[in-house]
Protein backbone atom coordinates (compact mmCIF):
# COMPACT_ATOMS: atom_id res chain seq x y z
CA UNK A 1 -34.53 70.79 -6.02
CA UNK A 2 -32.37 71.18 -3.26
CA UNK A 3 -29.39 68.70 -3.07
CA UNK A 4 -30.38 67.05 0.57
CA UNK A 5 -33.25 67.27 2.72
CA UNK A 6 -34.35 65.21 5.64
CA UNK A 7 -37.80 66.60 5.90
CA UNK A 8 -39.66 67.39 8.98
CA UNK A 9 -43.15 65.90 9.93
CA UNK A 10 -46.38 67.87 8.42
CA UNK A 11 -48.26 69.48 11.25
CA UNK A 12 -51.28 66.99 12.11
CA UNK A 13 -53.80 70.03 10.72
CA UNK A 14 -52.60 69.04 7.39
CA UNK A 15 -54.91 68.29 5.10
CA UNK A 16 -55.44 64.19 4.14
CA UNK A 17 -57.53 61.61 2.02
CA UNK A 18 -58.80 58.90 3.91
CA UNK A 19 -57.77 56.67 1.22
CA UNK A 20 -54.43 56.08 1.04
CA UNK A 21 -51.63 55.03 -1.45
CA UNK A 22 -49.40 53.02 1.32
CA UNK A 23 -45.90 52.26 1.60
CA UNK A 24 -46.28 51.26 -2.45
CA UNK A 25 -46.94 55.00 -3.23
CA UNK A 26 -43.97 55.85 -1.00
CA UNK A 27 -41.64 54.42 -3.02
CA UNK A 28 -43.20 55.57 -5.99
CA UNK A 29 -42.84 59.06 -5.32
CA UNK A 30 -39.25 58.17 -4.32
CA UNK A 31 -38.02 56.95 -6.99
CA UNK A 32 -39.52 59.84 -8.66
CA UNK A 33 -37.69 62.60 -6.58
CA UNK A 34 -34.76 60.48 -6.93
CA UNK A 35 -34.90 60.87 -10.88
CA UNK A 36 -35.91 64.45 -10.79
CA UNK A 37 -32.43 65.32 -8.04
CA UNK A 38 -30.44 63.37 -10.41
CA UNK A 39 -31.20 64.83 -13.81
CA UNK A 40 -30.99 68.51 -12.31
CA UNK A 41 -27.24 67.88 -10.98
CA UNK A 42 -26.26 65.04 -13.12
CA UNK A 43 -24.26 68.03 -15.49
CA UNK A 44 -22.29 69.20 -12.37
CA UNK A 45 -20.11 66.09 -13.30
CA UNK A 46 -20.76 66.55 -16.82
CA UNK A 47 -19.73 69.58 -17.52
CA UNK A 48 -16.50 69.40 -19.57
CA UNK A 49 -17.61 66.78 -21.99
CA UNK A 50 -20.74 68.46 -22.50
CA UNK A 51 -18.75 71.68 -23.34
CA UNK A 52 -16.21 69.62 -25.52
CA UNK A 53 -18.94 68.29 -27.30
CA UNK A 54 -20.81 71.49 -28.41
CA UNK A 55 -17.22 73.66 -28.18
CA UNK A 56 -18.28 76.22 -25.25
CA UNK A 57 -16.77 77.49 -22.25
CA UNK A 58 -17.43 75.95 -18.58
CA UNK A 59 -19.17 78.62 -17.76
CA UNK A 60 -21.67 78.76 -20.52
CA UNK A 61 -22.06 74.96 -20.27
CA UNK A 62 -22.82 76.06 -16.26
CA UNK A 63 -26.43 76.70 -18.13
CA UNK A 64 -27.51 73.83 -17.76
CA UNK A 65 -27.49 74.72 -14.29
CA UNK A 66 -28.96 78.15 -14.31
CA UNK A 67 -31.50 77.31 -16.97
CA UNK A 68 -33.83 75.02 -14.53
CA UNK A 69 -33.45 76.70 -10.88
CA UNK A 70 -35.06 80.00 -12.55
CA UNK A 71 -37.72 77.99 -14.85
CA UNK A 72 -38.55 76.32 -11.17
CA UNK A 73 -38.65 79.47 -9.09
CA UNK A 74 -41.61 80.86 -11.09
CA UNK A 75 -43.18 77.54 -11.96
CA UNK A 76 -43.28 76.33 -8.34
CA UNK A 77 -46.18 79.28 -7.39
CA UNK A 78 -47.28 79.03 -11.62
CA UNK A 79 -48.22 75.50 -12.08
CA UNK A 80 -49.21 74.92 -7.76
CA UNK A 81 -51.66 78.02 -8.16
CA UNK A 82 -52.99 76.93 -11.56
CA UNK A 83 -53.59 73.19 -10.93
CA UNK A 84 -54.73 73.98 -7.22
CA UNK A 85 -58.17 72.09 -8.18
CA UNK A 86 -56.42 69.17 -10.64
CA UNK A 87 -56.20 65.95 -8.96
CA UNK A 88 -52.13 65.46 -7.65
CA UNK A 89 -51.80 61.80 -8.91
CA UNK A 90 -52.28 63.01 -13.00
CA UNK A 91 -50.17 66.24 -11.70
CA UNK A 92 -47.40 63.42 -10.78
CA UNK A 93 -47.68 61.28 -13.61
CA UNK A 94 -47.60 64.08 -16.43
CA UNK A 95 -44.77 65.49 -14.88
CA UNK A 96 -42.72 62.34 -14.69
CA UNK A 97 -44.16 62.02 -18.62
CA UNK A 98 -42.25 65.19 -19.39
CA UNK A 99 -39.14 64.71 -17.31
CA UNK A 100 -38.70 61.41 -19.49
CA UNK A 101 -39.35 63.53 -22.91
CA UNK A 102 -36.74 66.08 -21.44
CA UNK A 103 -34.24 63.48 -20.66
CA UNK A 104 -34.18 61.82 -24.51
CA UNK A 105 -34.48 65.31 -25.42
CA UNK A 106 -30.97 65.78 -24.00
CA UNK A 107 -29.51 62.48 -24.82
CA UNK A 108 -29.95 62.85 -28.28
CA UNK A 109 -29.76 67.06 -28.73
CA UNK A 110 -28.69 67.80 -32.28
CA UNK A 111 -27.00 71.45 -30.76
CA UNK A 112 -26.84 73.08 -27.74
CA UNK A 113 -30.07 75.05 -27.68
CA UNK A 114 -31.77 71.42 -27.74
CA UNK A 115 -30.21 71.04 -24.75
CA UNK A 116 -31.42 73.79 -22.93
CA UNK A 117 -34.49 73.43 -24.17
CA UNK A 118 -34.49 70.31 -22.12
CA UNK A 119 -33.30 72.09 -19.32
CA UNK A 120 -36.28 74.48 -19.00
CA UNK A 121 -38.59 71.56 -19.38
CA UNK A 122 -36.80 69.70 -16.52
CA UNK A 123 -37.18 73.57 -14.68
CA UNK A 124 -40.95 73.41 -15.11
CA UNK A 125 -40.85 69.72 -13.46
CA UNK A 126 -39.03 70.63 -10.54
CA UNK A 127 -40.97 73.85 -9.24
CA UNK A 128 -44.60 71.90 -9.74
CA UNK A 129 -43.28 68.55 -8.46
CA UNK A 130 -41.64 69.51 -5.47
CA UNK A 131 -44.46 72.03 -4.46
CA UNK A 132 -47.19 69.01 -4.90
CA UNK A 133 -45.35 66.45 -4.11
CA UNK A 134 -43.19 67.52 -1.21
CA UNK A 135 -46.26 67.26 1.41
CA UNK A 136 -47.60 64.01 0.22
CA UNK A 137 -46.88 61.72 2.49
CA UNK A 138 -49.80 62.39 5.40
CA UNK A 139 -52.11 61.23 2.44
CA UNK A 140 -50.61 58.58 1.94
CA UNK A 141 -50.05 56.66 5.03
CA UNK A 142 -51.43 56.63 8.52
CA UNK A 143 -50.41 59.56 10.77
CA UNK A 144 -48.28 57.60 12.80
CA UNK A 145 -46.07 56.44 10.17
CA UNK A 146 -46.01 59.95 8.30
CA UNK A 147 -42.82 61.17 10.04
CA UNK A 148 -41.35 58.11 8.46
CA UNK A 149 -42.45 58.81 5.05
CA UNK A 150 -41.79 62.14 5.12
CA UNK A 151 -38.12 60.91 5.80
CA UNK A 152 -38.03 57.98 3.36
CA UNK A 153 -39.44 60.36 0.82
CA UNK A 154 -36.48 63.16 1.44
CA UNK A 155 -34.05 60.68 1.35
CA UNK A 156 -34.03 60.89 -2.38
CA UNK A 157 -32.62 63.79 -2.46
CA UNK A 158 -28.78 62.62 -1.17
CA UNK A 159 -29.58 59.73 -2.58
CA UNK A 160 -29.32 61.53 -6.36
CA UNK A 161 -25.69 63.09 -5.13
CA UNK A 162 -24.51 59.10 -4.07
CA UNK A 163 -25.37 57.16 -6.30
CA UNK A 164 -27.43 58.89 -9.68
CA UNK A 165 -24.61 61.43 -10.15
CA UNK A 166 -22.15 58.96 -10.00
CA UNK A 167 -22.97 56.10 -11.59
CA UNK A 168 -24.04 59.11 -14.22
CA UNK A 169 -20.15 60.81 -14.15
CA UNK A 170 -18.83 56.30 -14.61
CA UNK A 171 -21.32 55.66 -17.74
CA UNK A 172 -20.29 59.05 -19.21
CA UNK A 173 -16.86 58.36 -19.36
CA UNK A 174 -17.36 54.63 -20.53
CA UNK A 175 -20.24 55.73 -23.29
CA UNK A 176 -20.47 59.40 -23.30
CA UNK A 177 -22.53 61.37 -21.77
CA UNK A 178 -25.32 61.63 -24.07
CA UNK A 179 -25.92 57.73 -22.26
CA UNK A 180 -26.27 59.05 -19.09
CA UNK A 181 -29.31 60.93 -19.89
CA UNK A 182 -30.44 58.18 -22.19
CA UNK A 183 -30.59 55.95 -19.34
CA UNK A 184 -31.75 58.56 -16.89
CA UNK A 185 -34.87 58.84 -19.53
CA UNK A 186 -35.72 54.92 -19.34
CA UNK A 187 -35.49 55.13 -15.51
CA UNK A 188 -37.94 57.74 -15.52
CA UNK A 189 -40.38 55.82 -17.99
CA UNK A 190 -40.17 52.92 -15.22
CA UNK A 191 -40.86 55.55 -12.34
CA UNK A 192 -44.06 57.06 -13.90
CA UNK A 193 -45.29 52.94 -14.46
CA UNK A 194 -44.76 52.80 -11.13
CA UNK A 195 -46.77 56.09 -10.10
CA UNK A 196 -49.71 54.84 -12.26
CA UNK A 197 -49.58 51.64 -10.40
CA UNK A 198 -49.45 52.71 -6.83
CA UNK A 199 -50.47 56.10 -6.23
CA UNK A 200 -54.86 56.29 -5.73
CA UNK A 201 -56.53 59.24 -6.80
CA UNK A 202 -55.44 62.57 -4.88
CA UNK A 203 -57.52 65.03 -5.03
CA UNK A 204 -56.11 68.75 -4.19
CA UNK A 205 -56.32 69.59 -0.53
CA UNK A 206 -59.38 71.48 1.16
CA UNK A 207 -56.93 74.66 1.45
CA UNK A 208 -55.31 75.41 -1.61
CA UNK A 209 -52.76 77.63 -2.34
CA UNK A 210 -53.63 80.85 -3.99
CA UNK A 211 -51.92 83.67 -4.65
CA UNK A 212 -53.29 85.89 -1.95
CA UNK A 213 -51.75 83.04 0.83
CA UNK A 214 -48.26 83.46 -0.83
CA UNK A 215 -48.67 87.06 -0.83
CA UNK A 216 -49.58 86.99 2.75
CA UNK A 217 -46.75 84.74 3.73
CA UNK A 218 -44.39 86.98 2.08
CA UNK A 219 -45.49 89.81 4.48
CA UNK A 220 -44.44 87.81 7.21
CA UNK A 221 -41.08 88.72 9.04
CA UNK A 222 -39.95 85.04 9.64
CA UNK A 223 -40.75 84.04 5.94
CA UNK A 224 -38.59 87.39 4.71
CA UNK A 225 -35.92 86.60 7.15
CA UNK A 226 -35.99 83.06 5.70
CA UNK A 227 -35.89 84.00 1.82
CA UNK A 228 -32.07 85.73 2.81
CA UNK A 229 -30.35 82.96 4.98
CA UNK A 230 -31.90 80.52 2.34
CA UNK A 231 -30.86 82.73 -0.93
CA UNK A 232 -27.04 83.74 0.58
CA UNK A 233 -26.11 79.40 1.99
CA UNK A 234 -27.56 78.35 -1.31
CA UNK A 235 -25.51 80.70 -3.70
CA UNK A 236 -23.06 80.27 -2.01
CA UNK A 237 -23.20 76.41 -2.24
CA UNK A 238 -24.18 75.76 -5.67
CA UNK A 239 -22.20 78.88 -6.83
CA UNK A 240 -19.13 76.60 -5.57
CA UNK A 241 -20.28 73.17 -6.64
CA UNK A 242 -21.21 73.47 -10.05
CA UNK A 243 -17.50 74.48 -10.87
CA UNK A 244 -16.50 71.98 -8.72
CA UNK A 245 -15.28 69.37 -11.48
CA UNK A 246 -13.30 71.85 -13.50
CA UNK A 247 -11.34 72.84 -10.37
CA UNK A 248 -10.69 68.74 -9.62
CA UNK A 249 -9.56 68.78 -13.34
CA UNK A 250 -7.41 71.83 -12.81
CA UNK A 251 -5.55 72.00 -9.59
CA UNK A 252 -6.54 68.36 -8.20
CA UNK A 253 -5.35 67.45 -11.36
CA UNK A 254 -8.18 64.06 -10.53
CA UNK A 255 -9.15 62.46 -13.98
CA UNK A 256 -12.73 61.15 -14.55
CA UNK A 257 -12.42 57.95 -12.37
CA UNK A 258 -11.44 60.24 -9.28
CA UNK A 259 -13.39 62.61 -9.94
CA UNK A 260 -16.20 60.02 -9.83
CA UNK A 261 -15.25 58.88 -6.53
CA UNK A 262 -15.07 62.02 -5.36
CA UNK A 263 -18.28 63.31 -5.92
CA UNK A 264 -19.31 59.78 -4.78
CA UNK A 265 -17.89 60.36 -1.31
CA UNK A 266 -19.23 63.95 -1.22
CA UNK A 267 -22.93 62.78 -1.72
CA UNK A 268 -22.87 59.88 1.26
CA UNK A 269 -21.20 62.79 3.38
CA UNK A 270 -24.23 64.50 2.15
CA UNK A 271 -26.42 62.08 3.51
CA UNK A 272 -24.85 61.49 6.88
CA UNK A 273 -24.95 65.40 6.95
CA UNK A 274 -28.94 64.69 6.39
CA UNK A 275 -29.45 62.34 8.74
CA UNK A 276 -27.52 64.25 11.85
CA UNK A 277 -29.41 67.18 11.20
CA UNK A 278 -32.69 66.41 10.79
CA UNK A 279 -33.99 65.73 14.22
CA UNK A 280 -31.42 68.18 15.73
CA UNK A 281 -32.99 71.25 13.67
CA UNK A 282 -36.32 70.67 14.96
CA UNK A 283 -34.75 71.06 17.87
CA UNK A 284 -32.09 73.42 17.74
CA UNK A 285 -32.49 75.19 14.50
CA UNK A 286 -30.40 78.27 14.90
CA UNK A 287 -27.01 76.50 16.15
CA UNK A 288 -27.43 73.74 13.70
CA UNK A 289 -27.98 75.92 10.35
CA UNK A 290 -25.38 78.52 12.38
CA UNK A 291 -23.17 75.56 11.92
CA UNK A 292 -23.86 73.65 8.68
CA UNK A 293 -23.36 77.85 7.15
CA UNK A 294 -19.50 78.05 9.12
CA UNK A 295 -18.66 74.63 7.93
CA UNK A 296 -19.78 75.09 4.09
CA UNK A 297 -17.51 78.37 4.22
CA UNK A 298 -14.76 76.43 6.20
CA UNK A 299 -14.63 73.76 3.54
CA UNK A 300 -15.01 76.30 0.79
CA UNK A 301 -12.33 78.73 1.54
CA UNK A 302 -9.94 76.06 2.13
CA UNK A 303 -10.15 73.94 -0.83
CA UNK A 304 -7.63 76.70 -2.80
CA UNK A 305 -5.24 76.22 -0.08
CA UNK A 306 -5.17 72.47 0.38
CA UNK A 307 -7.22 70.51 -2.77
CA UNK A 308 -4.29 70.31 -4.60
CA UNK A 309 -3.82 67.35 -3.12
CA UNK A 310 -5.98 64.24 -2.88
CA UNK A 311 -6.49 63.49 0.22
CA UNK A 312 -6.78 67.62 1.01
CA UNK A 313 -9.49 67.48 -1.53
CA UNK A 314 -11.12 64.26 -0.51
CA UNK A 315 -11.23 65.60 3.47
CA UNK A 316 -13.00 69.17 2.55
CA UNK A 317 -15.79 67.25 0.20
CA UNK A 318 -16.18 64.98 3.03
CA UNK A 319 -16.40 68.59 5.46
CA UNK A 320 -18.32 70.09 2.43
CA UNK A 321 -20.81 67.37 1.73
CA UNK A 322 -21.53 67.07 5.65
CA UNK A 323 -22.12 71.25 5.93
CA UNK A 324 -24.15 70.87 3.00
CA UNK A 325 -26.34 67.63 3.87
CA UNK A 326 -28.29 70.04 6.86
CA UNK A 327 -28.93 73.08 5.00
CA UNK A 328 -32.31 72.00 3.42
CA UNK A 329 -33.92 70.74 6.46
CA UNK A 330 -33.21 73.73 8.22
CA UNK A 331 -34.72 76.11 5.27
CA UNK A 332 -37.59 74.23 5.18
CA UNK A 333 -37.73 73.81 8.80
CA UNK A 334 -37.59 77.37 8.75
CA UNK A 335 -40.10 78.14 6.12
CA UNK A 336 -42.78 75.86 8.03
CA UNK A 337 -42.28 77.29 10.99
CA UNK A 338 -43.10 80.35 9.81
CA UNK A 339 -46.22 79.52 8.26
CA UNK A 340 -47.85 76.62 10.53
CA UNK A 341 -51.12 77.31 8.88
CA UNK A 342 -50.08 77.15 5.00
CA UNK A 343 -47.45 74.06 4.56
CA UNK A 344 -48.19 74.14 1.15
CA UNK A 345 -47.49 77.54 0.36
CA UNK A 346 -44.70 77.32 2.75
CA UNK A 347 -43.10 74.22 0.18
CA UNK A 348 -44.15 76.82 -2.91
CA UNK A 349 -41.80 79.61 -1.19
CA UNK A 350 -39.18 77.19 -0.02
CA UNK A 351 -38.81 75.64 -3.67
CA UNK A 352 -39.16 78.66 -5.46
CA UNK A 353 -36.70 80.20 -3.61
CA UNK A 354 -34.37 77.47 -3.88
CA UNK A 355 -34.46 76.93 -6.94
CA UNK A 356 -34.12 80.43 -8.15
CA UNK A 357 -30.99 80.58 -6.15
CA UNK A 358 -29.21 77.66 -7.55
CA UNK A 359 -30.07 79.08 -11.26
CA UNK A 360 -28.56 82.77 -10.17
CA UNK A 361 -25.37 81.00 -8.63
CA UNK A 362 -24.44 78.75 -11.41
CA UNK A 363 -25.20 82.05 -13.63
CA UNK A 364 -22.75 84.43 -11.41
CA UNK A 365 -20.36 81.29 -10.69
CA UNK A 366 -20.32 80.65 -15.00
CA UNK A 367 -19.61 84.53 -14.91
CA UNK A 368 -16.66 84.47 -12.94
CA UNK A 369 -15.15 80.91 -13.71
CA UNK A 370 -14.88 82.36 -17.80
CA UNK A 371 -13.25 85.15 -16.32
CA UNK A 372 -11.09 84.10 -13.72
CA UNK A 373 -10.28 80.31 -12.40
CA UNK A 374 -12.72 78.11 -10.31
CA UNK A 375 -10.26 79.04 -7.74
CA UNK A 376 -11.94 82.65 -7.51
CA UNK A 377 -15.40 80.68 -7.23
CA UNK A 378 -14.61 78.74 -4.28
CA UNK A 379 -13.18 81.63 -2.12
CA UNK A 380 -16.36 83.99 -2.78
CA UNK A 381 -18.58 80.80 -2.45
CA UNK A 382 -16.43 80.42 1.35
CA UNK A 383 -17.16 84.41 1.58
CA UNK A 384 -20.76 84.30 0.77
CA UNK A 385 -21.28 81.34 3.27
CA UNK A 386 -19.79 83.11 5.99
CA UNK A 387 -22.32 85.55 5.49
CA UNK A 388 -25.17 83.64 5.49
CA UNK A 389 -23.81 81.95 9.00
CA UNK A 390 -23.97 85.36 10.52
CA UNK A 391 -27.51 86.19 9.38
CA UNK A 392 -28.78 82.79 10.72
CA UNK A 393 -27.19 83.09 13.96
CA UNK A 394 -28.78 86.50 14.16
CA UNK A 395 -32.54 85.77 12.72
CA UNK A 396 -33.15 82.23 12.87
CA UNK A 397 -36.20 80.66 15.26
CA UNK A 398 -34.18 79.10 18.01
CA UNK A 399 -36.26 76.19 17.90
CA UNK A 400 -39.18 74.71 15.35
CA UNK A 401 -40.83 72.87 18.13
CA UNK A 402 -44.20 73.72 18.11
């Protein structure tokens, strides 16, 4: 899933049960995007012990990465178009089940296939979890507290870059890093408890998503124009960011604890960037993803020139982690708006696509860190950004009012 999202409200034709899970059920799908956003980037500050451990290069270590962003691109549309007539709260619960299994799985992974073997069953949780679960609030609370939900619920996401990552990055260096999924494994375990507990029965919507309404989207000029901006920010981001500790090692020359704090301050920039942008993009979506896209490249292309130093380094993951904070909203902003009629099936294509991004950027970004220096990384990341700026001032809706 992406990084941060603050997520705008479901249109009132959206489908809902009359019984409802409350603020309870809230939290409890939460906490459960929380864990799911933390395991998926918990290697980005990770990566170098986990490659010391099984002797590989950062770049094949950047796997881990790749591994579930492409398992979740086809399993978003797979398991959403397969279980369109399952009831969501099991869907929930033996998902969380397997995210726990995956977890241990990694924690205590004899070799390095057994961890990406964990990795593609962490894939599989993402694309069905965030395609169910993603439009669950309006069933769960009354429609005049959805918006709220809807926020509370996204929230997770920068919440996983502030505190799961690091606090994961601190008990890696203080008990390795095979603890950090350990522990990520028992949180999980609470997480489903707390799903059984509070979510009621959901049954799947009246209009479920089937392959002829993705097909159909897909046709659409919006939802094309959408896939682009969405696939160009996105590699460009994550094709940056998952090299990002090696290049702190390298030329920042940070050590673990810094590195920690680091990524700590780059997730609550995250999170501010969330919160400015979420009402503004309903508002003013083409200026504000026009804006988040410059800002990413900005902070991007700079980071060779001035992160050698701390504080250079410290003020472009601030700039970074702001740029990046908007960029979901506004995709899924933009997917929604282009497909009023189908939220669902817009979340399918807005996850899919994603997610299949972030697994083809860590692959080209492993690709050319082996090859060259995560120096190289950041300045096509900054290159690739600018280009998706330019397509969204050009194509995006100018407002997702409706």
């Amino acid at each position: 899933m992406p990084e941060t999202a603050h997520a705008p409200s479901i249109p009132r034709s959206a489908p809902r049960d009359r019984r409802t899970g409350g603020w309870p059920a809230v939290l409890a799908v939460t906490a459960g995007v929380f864990a799911i956003v933390t395991t998926e980037i918990l290697p980005v500050g990770l990566l170098t012990p986990i490659g010391a451990t099984f002797r590989i290069s950062d770049g094949t270590a950047g796997l881990t990465m790749t591994l579930p962003g492409l398992v979740a691109a086809v399993a978003a549309p797979a398991v959403t178009v397969a279980t369109r007539r399952a009831d969501r709260r099991t869907m929930l619960c033996a998902l969380l089940l397997l995210l726990a299994l995956a977890d241990l799985l990694n924690a205590f992974a004899p070799a390095y296939w057994a961890v990406l073997l964990a990795r593609v069953a962490l894939g599989l949780v993402i694309g069905a979890f965030w395609s169910i679960g993603s439009g669950l609030a309006p069933r769960l609370v009354p429609a005049d507290r959805q918006a709220r939900a809807n926020t509370l619920i996204f929230t997770a996401v920068p919440l996983g870059s502030v505190l799961g990552v690091p606090a994961g990055v601190l008990l890696g260096s203080l008990a390795g890093w095979r603890a950090a999924f350990a522990a990520m494994g028992v949180l999980t375990l609470l997480v489903l408890a707390a799903l059984l507990v509070c979510l009621p029965p959901l049954p799947p919507p009246a209009t479920t998503t089937g392959l002829g309404v993705l097909r159909g989207l897909l046709a659409g000029r919006g939802t094309r124009t959408g896939l682009a901006v969405t696939f160009l920010i996105v590699l460009a981001h994550f094709g940056g960011y998952t090299y990002v500790t090696p290049f702190l090692a390298e030329v920042t020359h940070a050590g673990p604890g810094l590195i920690s704090g680091l990524l700590l301050a780059y997730g609550a920039a995250g999170l501010l960037g969330n919160l400015l942008a979420g009402q503004r993009a309903a508002r003013a979506l083409r200026p504000v993803f026009t804006a988040a896209a410059a800002l990413l490249a900005g902070a991007t292309l700079l980071l060779p020139l001035l992160g050698a130093s701390t504080p250079g380094a410290t003020a472009l993951l601030l700039l970074w982690g702001v740029a990046y904070g908007a960029v979901p909203v506004c995709s899924l902003s933009w997917f929604l708006t282009a497909a009023p009629h189908a939220t669902e099936a817009a979340g399918v294509l807005f996850t899919s696509s994603f997610q299949a991004t972030i697994g083809i950027a860590a692959l080209v970004g492993g690709g050319v860190v082996d090859r060259t220096t995560p120096t190289t990384v950041l300045l096509l990341a900054g290159a690739t950004a600018l280009l998706a700026a330019v397509t969204a001032l050009l194509t995006a809706p100018a407002t997702t009012s409706r």
